[in-house]
Each structure stands twice: as C-alpha cells, then as structure tokens.
Protein backbone atom coordinates (compact mmCIF):
# COMPACT_ATOMS: atom_id res chain seq x y z
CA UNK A 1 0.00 0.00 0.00
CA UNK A 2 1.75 3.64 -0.97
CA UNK A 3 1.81 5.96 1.41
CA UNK A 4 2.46 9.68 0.33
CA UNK A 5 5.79 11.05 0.16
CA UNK A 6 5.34 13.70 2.75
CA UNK A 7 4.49 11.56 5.01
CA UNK A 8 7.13 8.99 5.02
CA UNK A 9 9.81 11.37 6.28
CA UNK A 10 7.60 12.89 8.95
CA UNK A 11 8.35 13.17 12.90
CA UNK A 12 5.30 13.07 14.30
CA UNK A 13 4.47 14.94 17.55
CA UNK A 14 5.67 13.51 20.54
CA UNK A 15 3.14 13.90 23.41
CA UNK A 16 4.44 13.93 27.32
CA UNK A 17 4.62 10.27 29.00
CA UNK A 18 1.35 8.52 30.28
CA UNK A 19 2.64 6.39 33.20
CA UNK A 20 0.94 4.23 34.99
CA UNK A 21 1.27 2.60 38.27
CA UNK A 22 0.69 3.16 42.19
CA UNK A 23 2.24 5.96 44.29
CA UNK A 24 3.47 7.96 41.01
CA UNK A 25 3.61 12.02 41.12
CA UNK A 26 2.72 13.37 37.25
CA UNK A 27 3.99 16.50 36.71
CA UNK A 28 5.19 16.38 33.21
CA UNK A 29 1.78 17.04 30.92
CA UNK A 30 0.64 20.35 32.32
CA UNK A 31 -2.78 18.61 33.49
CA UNK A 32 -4.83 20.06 36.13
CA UNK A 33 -4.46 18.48 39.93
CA UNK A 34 -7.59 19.63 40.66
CA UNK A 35 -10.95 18.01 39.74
CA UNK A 36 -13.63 19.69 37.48
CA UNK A 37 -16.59 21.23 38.32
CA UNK A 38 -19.06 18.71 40.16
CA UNK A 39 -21.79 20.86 37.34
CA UNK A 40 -19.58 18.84 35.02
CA UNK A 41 -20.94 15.19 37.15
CA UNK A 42 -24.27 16.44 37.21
CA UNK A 43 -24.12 17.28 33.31
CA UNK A 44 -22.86 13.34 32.62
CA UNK A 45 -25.47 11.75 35.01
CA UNK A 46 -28.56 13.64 32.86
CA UNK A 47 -27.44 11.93 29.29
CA UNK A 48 -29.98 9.48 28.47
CA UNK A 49 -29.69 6.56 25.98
CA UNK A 50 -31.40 8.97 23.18
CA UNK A 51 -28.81 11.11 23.96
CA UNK A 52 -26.70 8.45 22.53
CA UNK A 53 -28.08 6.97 20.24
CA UNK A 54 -28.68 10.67 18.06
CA UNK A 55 -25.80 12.73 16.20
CA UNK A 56 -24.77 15.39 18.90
CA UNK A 57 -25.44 19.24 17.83
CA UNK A 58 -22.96 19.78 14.49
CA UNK A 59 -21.89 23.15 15.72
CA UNK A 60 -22.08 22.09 19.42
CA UNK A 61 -24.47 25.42 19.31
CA UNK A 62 -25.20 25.61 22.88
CA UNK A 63 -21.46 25.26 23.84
CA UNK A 64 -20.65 28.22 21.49
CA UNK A 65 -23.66 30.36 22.59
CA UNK A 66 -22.08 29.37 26.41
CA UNK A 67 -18.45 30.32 25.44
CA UNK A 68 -19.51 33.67 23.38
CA UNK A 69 -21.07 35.34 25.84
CA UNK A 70 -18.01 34.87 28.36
CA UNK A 71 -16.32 36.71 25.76
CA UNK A 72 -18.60 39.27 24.76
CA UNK A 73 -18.62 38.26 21.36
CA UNK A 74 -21.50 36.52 18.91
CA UNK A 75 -21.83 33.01 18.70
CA UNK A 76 -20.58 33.11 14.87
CA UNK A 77 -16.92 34.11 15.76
CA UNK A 78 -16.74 30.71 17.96
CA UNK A 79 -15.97 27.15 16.80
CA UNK A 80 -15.60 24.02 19.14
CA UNK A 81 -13.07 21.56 18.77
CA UNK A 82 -11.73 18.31 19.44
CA UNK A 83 -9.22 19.74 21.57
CA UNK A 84 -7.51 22.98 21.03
CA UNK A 85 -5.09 20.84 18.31
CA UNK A 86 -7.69 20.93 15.80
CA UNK A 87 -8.33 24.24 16.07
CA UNK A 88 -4.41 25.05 14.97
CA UNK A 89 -4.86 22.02 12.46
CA UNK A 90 -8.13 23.68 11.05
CA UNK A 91 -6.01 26.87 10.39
CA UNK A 92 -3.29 25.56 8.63
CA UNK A 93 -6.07 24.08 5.70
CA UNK A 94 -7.57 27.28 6.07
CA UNK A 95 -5.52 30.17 5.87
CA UNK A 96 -2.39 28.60 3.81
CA UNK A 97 -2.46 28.11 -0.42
CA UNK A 98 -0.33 24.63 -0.87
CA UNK A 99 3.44 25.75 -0.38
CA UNK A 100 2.63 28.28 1.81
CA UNK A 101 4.32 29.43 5.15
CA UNK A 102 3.88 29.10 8.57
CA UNK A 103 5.57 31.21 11.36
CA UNK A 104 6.18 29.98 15.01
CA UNK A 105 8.47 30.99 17.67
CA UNK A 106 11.04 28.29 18.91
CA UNK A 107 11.25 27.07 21.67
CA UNK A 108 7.62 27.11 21.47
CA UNK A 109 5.01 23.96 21.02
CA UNK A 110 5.95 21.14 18.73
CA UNK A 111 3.11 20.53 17.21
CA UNK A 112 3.18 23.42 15.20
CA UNK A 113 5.85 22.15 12.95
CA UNK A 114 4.29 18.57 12.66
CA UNK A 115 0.96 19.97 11.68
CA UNK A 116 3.00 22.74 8.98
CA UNK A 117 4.74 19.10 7.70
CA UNK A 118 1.18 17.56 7.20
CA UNK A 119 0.08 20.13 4.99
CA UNK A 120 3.09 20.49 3.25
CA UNK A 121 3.37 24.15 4.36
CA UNK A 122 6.67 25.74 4.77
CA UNK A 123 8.11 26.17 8.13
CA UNK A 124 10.06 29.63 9.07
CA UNK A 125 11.25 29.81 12.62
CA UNK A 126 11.68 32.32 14.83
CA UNK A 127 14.23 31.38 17.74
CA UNK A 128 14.10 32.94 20.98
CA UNK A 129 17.35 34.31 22.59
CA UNK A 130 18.82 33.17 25.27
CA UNK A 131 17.00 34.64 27.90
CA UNK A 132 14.09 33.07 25.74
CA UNK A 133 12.90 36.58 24.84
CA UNK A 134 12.01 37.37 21.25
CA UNK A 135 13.44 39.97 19.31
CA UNK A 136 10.81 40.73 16.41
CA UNK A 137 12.53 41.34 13.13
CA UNK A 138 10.81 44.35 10.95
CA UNK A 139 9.55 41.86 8.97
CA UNK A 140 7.42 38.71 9.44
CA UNK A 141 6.72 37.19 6.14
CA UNK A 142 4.37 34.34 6.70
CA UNK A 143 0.93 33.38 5.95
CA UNK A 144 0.41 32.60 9.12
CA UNK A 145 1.70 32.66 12.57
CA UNK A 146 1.95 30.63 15.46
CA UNK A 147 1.93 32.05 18.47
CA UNK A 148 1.24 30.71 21.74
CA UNK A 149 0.28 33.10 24.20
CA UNK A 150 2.20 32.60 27.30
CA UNK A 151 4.80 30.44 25.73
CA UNK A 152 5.58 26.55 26.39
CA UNK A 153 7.82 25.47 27.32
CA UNK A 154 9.16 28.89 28.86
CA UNK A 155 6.33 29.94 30.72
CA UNK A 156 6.78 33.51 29.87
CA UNK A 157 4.12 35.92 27.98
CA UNK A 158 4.91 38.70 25.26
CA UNK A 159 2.77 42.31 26.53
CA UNK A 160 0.17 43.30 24.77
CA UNK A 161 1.72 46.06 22.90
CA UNK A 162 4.48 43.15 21.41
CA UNK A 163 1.36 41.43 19.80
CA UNK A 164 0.36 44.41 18.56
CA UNK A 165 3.63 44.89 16.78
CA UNK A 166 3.28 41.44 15.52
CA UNK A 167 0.02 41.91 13.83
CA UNK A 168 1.68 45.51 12.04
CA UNK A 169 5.10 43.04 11.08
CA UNK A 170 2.91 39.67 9.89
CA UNK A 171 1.89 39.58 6.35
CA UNK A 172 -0.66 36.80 7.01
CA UNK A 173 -3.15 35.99 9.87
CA UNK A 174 -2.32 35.24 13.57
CA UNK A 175 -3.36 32.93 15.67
CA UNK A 176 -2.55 33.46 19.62
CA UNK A 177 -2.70 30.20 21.52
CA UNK A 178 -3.87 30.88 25.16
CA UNK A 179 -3.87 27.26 26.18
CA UNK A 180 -2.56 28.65 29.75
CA UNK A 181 -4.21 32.18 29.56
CA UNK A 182 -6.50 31.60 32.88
CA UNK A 183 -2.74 31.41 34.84
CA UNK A 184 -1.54 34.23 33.39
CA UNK A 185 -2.17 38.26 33.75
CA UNK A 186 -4.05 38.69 31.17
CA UNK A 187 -5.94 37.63 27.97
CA UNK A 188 -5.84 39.29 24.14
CA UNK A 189 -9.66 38.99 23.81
CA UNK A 190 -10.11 42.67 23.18
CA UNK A 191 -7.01 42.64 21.03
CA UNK A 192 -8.65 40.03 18.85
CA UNK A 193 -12.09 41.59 18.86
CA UNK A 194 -10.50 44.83 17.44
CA UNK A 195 -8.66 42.85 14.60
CA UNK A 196 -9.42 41.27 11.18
CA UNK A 197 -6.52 38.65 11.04
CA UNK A 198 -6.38 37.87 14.60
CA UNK A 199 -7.43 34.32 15.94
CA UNK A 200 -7.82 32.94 19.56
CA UNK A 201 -7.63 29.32 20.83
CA UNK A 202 -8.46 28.11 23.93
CA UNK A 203 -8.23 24.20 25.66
CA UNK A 204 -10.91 22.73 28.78
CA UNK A 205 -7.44 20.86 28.89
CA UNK A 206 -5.95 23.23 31.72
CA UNK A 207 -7.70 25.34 33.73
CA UNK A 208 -11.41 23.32 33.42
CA UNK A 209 -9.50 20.24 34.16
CA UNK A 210 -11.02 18.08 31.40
CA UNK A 211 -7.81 16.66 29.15
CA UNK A 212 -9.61 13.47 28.65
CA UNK A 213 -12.66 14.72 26.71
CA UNK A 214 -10.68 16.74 24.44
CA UNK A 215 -12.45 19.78 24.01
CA UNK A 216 -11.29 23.23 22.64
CA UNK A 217 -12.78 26.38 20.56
CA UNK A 218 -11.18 29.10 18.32
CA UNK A 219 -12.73 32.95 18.45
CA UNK A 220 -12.13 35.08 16.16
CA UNK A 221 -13.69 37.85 12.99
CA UNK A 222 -16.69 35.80 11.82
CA UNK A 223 -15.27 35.95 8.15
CA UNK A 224 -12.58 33.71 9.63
CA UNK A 225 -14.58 31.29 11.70
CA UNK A 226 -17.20 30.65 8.91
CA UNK A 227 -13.74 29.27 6.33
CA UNK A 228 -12.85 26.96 8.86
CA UNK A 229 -17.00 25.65 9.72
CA UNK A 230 -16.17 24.79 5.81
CA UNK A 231 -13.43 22.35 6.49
CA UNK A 232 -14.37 21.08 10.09
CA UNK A 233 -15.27 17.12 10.39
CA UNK A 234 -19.55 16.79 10.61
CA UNK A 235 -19.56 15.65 13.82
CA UNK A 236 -16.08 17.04 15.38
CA UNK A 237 -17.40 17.46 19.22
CA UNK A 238 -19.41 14.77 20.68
CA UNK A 239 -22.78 14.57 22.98
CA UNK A 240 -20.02 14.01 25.94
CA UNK A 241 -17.77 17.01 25.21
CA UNK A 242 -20.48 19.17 24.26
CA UNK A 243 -22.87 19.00 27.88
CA UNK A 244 -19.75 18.67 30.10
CA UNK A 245 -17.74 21.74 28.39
CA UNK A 246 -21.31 23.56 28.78
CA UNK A 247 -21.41 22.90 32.26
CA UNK A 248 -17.75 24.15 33.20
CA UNK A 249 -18.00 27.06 31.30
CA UNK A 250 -21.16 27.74 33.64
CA UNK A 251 -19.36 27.29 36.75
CA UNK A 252 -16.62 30.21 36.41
CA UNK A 253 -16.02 30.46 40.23
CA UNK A 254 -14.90 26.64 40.53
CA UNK A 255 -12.43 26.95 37.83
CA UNK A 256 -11.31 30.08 39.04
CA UNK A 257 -10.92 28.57 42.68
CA UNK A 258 -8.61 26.01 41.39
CA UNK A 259 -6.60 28.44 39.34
CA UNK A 260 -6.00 30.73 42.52
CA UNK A 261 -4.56 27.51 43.98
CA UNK A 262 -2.36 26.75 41.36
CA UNK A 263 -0.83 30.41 40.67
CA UNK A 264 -0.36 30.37 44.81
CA UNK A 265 1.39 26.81 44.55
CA UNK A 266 3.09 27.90 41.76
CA UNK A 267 4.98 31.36 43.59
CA UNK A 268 5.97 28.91 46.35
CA UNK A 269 7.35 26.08 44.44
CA UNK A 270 9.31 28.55 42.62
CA UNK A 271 10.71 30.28 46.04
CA UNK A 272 11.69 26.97 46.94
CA UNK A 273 13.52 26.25 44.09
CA UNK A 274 15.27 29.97 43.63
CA UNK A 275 16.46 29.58 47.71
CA UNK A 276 17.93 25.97 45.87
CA UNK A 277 19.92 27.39 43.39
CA UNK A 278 17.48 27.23 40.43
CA UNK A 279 16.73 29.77 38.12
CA UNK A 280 12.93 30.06 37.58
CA UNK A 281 11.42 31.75 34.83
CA UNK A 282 8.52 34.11 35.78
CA UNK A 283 5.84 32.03 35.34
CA UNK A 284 2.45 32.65 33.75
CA UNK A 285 1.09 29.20 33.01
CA UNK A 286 0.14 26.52 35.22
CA UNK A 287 4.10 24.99 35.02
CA UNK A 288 7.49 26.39 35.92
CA UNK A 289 10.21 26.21 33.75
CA UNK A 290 13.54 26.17 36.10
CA UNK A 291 17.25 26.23 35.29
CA UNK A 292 19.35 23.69 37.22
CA UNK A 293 22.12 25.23 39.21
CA UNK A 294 25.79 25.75 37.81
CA UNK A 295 27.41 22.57 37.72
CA UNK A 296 24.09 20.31 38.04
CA UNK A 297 22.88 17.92 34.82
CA UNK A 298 19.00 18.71 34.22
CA UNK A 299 18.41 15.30 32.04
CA UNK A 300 20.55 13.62 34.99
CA UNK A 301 18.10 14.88 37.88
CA UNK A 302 15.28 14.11 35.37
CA UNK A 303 15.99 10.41 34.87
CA UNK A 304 16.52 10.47 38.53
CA UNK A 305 13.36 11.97 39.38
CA UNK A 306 11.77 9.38 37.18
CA UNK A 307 13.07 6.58 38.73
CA UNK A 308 11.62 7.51 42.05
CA UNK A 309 8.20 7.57 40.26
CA UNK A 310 8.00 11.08 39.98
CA UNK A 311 7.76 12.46 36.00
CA UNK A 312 8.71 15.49 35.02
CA UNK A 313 9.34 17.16 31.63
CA UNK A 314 13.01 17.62 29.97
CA UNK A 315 13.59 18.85 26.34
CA UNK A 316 16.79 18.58 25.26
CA UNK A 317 18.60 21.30 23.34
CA UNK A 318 20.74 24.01 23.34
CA UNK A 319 18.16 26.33 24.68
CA UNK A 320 16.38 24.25 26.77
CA UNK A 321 18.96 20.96 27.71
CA UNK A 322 19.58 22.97 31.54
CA UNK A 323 15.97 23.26 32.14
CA UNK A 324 13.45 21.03 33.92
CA UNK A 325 9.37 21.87 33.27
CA UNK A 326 7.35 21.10 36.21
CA UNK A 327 3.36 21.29 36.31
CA UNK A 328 2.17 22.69 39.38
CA UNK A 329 0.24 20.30 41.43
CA UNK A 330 -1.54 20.36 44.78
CA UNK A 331 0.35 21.67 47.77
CA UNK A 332 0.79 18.28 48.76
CA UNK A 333 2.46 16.83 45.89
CA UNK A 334 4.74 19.89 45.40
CA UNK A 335 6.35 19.12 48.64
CA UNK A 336 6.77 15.68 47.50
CA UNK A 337 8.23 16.72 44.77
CA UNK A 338 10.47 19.28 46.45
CA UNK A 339 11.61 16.44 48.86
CA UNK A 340 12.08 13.95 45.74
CA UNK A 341 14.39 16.54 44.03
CA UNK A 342 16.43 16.97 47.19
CA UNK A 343 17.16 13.42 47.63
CA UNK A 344 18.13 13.12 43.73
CA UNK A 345 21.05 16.09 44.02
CA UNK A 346 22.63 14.94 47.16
C-alpha cells in the first residue's frame, strides 16, 4: 500500500509520557491536579440513551452560545473543537495556499511544525534568545503565525503592545494560543475583537481540568470562523464534550478557585527552588520552567526523578537541555516533589 511522500519522512508529535502505576507524582503534561466542576458530574449523570443513540449538535451550538457570551462576542466568531489541536490544524487548511508558510516561535510547542509538515506548508522559525525573549525582526513574512500566548515550554508571555507589533510586522493571519491564559495576567480577547486577522484558541485541557474529553474552541472575525465551519469534520465534538464543556464554562467560580490555587502553589514552588539554586522563569502558566544550578545535569536529575516515580518534563537542546518543566500540582504533591528533588542532588 503507498503511502504519500510527505508523510514517510515525517516526525510526528511527541506527546508527554502517560505512566501508569501506584504511588506515582505526574507532573510532566501540564494537566490540572484539581478536579472539574461537580456541574460537570451532574451534566454526565442527565445523558440518556437517546442522547446516545442521536448525532450530537454539528456546531455544538449551545457550547458556542455558552463560550460567546463569556467573551462578549457573537456566537458566529466561535468554533468548538476536538481539543484545542484541531483548532491550529483547522487553520493551517484554512488560511495557507499549498506551499505556503507558517511562522512559530522556537522554543515554542511542537506541534506546530508537525501539523505545517502535514500540509506540506513551509516552516520559518523564529528562535528565541537566550534569555528566551524574542526579538521581532521588521519583517514577518508568513501566511500565518503561530503564536502561543504565554509560551511553552518557557512559561513567559509577550505584553500586549508586542502582539500588537506582531500583527503591524505579519503579512498573514495570527493565531494566539492561550492554552494557559486563565494562569496568566491577562488575555488578548479585546485585542482580537478589534482585529481582522487575529485568531484565539483556547483548551478545557488546563484550567477546566477536562484533558480526557478533548475539548477546545477558536474565536475570532466571523469571516474567519465561517472558512474553517467549511473544512471542520460533521460531527467534530461529541454529545459528551459538548454537555460537560457547557457545564464548566457555567461554573466560572470553581475553575477560578482552582486556578487561585495553582498560581499560589506555583509562587511557592518557585521560592523553593530559587532559595535551591534554580533559576525560575517568571511564570504565567500553570508549570514552571527552572534552570538547574551551575554545575548540576537537568536530564541527569530528570531520569533520577523518574526513577523515584516522579515524572517530570526535559527537552533537550541548546536552549532548553539545563531546564526542567514542572506542572504545578496540589500543595501536597509539590512538597513531594520538592523532597524527591532533594534526595536526587545529594
């Protein structure tokens, strides 16, 4: 059977390890330590077996309704997702002629390229110095852009003003990947709502605490949203996804609760680490991004970390080969882990 010739050489995207076992502390996927909304329980225990056995809403139109009036925007500038990845997947049918080029920052996340590989787009990176900041040249010739919005695996965000510049410099559209945004300072909503070439995505992945239902939605001008309803599968959010995203997005004050947590976890852990020699990146994500001290081997402390059961992310390179990334658990596990990591350097 032929397969085509794009696809033989590809890399495909490597996702964070799935462990499983007893007594094992994940911190290496960025998930949430907190459970979701008990709306969300409520939402699963009303599905009835005609619930099932029908097609789910098309345009998960309730969900969209929900998530545009968060926003302040209409309903026809949002489309839900399977997960926030086929939004970005979505735009790079969309928005790109065959040939075309893509823009992303690097370090930044690696799915980007992958998905520019699939649709034979080409890829133009932008790398980040070494203080992982990002010095914008006059000029960003791409048909679209990348840009995720605060950054992974850094954890830092550009300001407002610096995506503002971006949108003058790009020649294409931009889409600004808040997958973290509810940990952070503050959200380009009103940025987008002002532009014509400006897109937003957004995951239930983080803050809602809902990875496993895969759920996302893009916002953006309506001209935008209604190419990519063109494209999108039939059926691309089920009956599931659809009633239990509904019901997070109605309970603002639980996710909000459990993001308070995680940004006050997240200042300690990264005092506790600083007093240790590390050198933490100012955070606004749900992760810290930390610098072993002089002398120290991040991938060493990594593998050691792992084989006390307690995963954590590394990415080797020259940018990043010093640095571990650590999600931000619950009080309890971070002083596990800060106990762990001890034991491992001495």
């Amino acid at each position: 059977m032929p397969i085509r010739q794009s696809i033989q050489p590809l890399h495909a995207y490597v996702p964070g390890e799935q462990p499983a076992g007893q007594d094992l502390l994940k911190l290496n996927t960025n998930e949430n330590a907190y459970p979701p909304s008990p709306k969300v329980f409520e939402a699963l225990g009303k599905l009835t077996s005609d619930d099932l056995r029908k097609y789910p809403q098309p345009t998960g139109k309730d969900l969209c309704e929900a998530i545009a009036q968060l926003h302040g925007i209409s309903a026809e500038q949002v489309l839900v997702t399977n997960g926030s990845d086929e939004a970005l997947a979505l735009c790079t049918r969309a928005f790109c002629e065959h040939g075309g080029r893509v823009g992303y920052l690097k370090p930044s996340y690696s799915l980007y390229p992958v998905l520019s590989d699939i649709a034979e787009l080409e890829k133009v990176e932008f790398p980040l110095e070494a203080d992982f900041s990002w010095k914008m040249p006059e000029q960003v010739d791409v048909d679209f852009f990348f840009l995720t919005q605060p950054n992974a695996p850094t954890s830092l965000a550009l300001s407002r003003s610096q995506i503002e510049e971006l949108l003058q410099r790009c020649s294409g559209e931009v889409l600004v990947d808040e997958a973290y945004v509810d940990f952070a300072d503050g959200s380009m909503v009103e940025l987008m709502k002002a532009s014509d070439r400006m897109l937003i995505s957004r995951t239930f992945s983080k803050s809602y605490s809902l990875a496993g239902i895969r759920l996302g939605y893009l916002m953006g001008p309506a001209k935008l949203i209604e190419a990519l309803y063109k494209i999108k599968d039939s059926y691309n959010t089920d009956i599931f996804a659809q009633r239990v995203g509904l019901a997070a997005v109605q309970d603002q004050s639980w996710m909000l609760q459990n993001v308070t947590a995680i940004r006050g976890t997240r200042e300690r852990v990264a005092k506790a680490l600083t007093v240790s020699g590390f050198s933490v990146m100012p955070s606004q994500t749900n992760f810290l991004f930390a610098k072993v001290p002089e002398g120290e081997d991040a991938q060493k402390i990594f593998e050691a970390l792992r084989d006390r059961q307690v995963f954590v992310r590394y990415f080797p390179g020259e940018l990043t080969g010093d640095y571990l990334r650590i999600t931000i658990g619950t009080d309890e596990q971070m002083d596990r882990f800060l106990d762990e990591l001890d034991s491992v350097r001495t």
